[in-house]
PDB file of N, CA and C in Angstrom:
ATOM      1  N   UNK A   1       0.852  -1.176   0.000  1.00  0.00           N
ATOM      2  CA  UNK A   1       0.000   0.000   0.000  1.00  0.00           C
ATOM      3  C   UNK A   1       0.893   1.232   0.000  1.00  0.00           C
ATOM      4  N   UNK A   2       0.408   2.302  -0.927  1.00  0.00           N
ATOM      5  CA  UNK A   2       1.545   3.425  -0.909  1.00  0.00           C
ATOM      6  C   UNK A   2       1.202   4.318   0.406  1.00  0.00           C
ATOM      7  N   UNK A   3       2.209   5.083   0.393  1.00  0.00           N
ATOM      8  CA  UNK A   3       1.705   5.949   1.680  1.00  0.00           C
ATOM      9  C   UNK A   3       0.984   7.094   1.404  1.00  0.00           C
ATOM     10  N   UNK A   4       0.217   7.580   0.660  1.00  0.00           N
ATOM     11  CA  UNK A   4      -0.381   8.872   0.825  1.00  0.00           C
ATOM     12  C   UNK A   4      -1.851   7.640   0.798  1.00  0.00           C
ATOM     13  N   UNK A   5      -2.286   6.702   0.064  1.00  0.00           N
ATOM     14  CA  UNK A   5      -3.177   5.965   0.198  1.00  0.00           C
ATOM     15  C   UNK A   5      -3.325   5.579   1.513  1.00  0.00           C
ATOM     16  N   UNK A   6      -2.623   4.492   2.108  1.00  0.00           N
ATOM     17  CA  UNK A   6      -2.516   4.494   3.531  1.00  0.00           C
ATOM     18  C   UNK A   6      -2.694   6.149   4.209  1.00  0.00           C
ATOM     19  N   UNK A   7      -2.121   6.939   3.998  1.00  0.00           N
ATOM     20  CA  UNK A   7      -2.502   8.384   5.201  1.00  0.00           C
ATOM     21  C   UNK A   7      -4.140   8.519   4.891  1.00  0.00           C
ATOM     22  N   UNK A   8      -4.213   8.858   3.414  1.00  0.00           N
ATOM     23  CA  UNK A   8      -5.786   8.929   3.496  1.00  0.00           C
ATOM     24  C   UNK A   8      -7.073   7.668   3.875  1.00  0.00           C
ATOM     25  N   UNK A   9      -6.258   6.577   4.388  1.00  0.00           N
ATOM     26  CA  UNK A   9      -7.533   5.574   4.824  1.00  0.00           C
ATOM     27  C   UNK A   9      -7.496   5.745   6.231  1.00  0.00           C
ATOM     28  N   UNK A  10      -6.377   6.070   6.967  1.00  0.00           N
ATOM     29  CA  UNK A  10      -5.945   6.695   8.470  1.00  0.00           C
ATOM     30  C   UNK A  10      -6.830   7.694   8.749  1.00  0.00           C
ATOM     31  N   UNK A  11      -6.724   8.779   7.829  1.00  0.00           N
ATOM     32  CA  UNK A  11      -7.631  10.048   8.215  1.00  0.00           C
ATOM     33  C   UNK A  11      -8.875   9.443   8.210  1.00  0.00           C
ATOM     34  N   UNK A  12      -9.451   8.834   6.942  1.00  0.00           N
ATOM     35  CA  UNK A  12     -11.065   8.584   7.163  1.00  0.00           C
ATOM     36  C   UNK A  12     -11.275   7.622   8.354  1.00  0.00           C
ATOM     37  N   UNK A  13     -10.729   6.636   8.613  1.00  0.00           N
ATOM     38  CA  UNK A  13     -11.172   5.723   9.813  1.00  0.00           C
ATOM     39  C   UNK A  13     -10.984   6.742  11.174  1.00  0.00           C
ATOM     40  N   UNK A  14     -10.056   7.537  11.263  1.00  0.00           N
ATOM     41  CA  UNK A  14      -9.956   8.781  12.127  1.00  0.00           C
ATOM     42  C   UNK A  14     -11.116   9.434  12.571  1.00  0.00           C
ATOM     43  N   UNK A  15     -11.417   9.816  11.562  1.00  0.00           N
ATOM     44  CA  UNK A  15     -12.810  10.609  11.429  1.00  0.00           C
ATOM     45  C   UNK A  15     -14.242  10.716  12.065  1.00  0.00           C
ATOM     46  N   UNK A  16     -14.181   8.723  11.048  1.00  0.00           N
ATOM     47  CA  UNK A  16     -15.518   7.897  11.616  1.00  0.00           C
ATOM     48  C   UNK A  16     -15.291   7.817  12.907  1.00  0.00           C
ATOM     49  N   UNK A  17     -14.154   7.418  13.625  1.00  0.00           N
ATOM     50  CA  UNK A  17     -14.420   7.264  14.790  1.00  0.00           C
ATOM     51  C   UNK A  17     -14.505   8.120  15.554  1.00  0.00           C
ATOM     52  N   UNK A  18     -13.917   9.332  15.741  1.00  0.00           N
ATOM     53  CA  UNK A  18     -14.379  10.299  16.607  1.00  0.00           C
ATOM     54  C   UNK A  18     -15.619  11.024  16.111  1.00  0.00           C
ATOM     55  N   UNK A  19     -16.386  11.313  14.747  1.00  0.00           N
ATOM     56  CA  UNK A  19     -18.079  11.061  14.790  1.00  0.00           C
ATOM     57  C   UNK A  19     -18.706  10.643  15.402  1.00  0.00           C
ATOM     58  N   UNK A  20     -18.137   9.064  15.266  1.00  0.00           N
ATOM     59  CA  UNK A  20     -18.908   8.356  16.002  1.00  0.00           C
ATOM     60  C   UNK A  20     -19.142   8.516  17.741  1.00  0.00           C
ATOM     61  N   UNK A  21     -18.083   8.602  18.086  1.00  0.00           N
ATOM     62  CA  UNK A  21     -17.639   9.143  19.787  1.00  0.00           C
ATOM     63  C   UNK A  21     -18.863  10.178  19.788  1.00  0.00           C
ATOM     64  N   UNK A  22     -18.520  11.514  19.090  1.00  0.00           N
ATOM     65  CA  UNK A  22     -19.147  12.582  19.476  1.00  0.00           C
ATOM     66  C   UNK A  22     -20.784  12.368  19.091  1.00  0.00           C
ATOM     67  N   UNK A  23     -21.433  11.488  18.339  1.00  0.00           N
ATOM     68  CA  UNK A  23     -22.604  10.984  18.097  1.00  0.00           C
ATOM     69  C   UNK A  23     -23.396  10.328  19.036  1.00  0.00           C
ATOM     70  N   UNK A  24     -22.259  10.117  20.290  1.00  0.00           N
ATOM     71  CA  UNK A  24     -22.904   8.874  21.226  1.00  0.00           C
ATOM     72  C   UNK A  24     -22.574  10.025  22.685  1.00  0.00           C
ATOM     73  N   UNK A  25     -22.062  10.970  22.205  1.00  0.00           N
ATOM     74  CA  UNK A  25     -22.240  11.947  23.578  1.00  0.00           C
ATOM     75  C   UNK A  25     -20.643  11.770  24.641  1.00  0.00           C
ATOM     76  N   UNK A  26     -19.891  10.979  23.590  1.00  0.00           N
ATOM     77  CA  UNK A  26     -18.869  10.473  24.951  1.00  0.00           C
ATOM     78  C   UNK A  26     -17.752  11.865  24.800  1.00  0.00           C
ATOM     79  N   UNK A  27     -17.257  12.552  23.381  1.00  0.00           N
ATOM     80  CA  UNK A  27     -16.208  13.505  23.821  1.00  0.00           C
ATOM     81  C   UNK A  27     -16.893  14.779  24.072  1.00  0.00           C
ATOM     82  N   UNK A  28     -18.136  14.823  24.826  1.00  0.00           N
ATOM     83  CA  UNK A  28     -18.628  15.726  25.416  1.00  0.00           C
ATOM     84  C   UNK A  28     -17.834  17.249  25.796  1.00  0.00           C
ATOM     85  N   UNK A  29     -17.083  16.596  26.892  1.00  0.00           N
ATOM     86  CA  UNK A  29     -16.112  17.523  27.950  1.00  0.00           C
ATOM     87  C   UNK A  29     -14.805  17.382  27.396  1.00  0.00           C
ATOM     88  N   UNK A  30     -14.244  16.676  26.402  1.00  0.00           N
ATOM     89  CA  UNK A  30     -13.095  16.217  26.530  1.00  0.00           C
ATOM     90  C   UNK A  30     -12.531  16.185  24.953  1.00  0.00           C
ATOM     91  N   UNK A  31     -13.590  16.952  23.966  1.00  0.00           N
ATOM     92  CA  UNK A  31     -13.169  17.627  23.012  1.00  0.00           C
ATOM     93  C   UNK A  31     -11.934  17.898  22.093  1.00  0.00           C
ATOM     94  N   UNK A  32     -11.201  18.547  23.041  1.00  0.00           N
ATOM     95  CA  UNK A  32     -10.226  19.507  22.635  1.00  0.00           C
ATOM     96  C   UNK A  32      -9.045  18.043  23.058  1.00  0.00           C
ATOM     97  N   UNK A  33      -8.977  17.293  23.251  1.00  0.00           N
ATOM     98  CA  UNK A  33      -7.995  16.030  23.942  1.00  0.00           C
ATOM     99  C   UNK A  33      -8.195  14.793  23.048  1.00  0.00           C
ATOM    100  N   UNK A  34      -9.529  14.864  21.989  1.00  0.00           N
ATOM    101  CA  UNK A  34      -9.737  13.637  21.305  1.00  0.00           C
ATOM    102  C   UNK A  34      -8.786  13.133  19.971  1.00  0.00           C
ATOM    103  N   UNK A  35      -8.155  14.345  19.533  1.00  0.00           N
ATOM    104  CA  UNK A  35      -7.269  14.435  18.337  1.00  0.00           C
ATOM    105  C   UNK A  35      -5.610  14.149  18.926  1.00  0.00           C
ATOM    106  N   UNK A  36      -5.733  14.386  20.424  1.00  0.00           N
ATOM    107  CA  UNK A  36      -3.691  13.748  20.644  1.00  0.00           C
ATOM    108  C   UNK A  36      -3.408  12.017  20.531  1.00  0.00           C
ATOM    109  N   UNK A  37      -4.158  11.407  20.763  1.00  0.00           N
ATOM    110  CA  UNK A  37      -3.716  10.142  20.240  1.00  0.00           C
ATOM    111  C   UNK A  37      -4.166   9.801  19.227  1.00  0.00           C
ATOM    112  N   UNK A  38      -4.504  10.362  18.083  1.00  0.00           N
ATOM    113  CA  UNK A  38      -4.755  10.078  16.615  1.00  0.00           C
ATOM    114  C   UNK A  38      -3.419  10.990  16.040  1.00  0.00           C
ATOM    115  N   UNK A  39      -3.081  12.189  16.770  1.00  0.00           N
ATOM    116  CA  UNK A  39      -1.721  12.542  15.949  1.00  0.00           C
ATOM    117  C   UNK A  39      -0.274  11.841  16.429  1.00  0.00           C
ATOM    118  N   UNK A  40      -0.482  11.534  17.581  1.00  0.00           N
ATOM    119  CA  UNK A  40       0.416  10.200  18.375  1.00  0.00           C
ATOM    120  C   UNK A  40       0.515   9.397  17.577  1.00  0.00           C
ATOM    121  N   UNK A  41      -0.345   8.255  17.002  1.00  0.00           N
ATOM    122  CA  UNK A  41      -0.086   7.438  16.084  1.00  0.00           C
ATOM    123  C   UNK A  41       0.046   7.698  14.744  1.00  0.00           C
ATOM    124  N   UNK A  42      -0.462   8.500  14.356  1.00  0.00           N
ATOM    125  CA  UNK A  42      -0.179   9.215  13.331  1.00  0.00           C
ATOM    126  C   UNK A  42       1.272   9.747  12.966  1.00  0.00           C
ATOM    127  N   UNK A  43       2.070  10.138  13.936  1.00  0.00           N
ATOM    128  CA  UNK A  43       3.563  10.309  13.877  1.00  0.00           C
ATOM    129  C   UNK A  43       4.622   8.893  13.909  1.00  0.00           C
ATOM    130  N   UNK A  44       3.967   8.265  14.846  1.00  0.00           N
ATOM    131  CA  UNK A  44       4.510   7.351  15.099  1.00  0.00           C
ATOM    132  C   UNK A  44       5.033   6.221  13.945  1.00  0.00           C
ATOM    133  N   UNK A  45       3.755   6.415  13.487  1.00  0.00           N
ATOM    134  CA  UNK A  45       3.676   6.038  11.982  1.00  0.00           C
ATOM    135  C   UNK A  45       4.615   6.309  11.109  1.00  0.00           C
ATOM    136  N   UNK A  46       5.024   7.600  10.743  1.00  0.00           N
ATOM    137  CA  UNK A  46       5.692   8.770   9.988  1.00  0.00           C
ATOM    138  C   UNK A  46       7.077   8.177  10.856  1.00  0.00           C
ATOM    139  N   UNK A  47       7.600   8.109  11.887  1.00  0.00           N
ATOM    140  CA  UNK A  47       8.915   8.050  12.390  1.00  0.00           C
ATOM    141  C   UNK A  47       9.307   6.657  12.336  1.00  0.00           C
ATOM    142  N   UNK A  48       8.222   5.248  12.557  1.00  0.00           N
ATOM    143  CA  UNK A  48       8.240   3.930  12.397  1.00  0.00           C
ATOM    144  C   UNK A  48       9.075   3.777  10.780  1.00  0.00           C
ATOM    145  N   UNK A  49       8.219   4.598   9.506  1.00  0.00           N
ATOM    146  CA  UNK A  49       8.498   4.532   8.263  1.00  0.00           C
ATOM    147  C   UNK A  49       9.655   4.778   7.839  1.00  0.00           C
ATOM    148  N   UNK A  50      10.568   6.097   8.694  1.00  0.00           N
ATOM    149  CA  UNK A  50      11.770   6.588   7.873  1.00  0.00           C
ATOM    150  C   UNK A  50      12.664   5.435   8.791  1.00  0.00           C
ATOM    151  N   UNK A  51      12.214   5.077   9.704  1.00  0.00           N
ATOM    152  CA  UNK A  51      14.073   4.195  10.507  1.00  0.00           C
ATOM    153  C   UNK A  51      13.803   3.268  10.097  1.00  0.00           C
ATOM    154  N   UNK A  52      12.576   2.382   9.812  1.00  0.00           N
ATOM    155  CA  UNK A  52      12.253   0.639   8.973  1.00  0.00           C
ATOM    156  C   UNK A  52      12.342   0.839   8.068  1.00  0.00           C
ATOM    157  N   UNK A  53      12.634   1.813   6.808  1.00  0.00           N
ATOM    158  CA  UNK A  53      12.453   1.416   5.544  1.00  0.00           C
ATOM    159  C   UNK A  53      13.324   0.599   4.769  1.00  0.00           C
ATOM    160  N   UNK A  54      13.205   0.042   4.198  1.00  0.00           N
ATOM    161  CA  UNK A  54      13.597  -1.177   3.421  1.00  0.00           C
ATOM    162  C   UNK A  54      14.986  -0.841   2.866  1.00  0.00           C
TER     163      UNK A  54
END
């Protein structure tokens, strides 16, 4: 899978799920805190890629 394909299936599953969160009432209060562990893995990702690459 290339990587801008992979980033853009990351963002949409991203998405759905915090929709979904905020659809069911849970990031109520806690809003502004729901996007640091989606950019957490999201880097992690990005830093995993450049030291493993082939």
């Amino acid at each position: 899978m290339r990587k801008r394909t992979f980033d853009i299936v990351f963002i949409i599953l991203a998405t759905a799920l915090l929709v979904l969160l905020s659809e069911y009432r849970i990031l109520e209060k806690y809003i502004a805190f729901s996007i640091v562990p989606i950019l957490i893995a999201y880097f992690l990702g990005q830093y995993s890629e450049r030291k493993f690459r082939n």
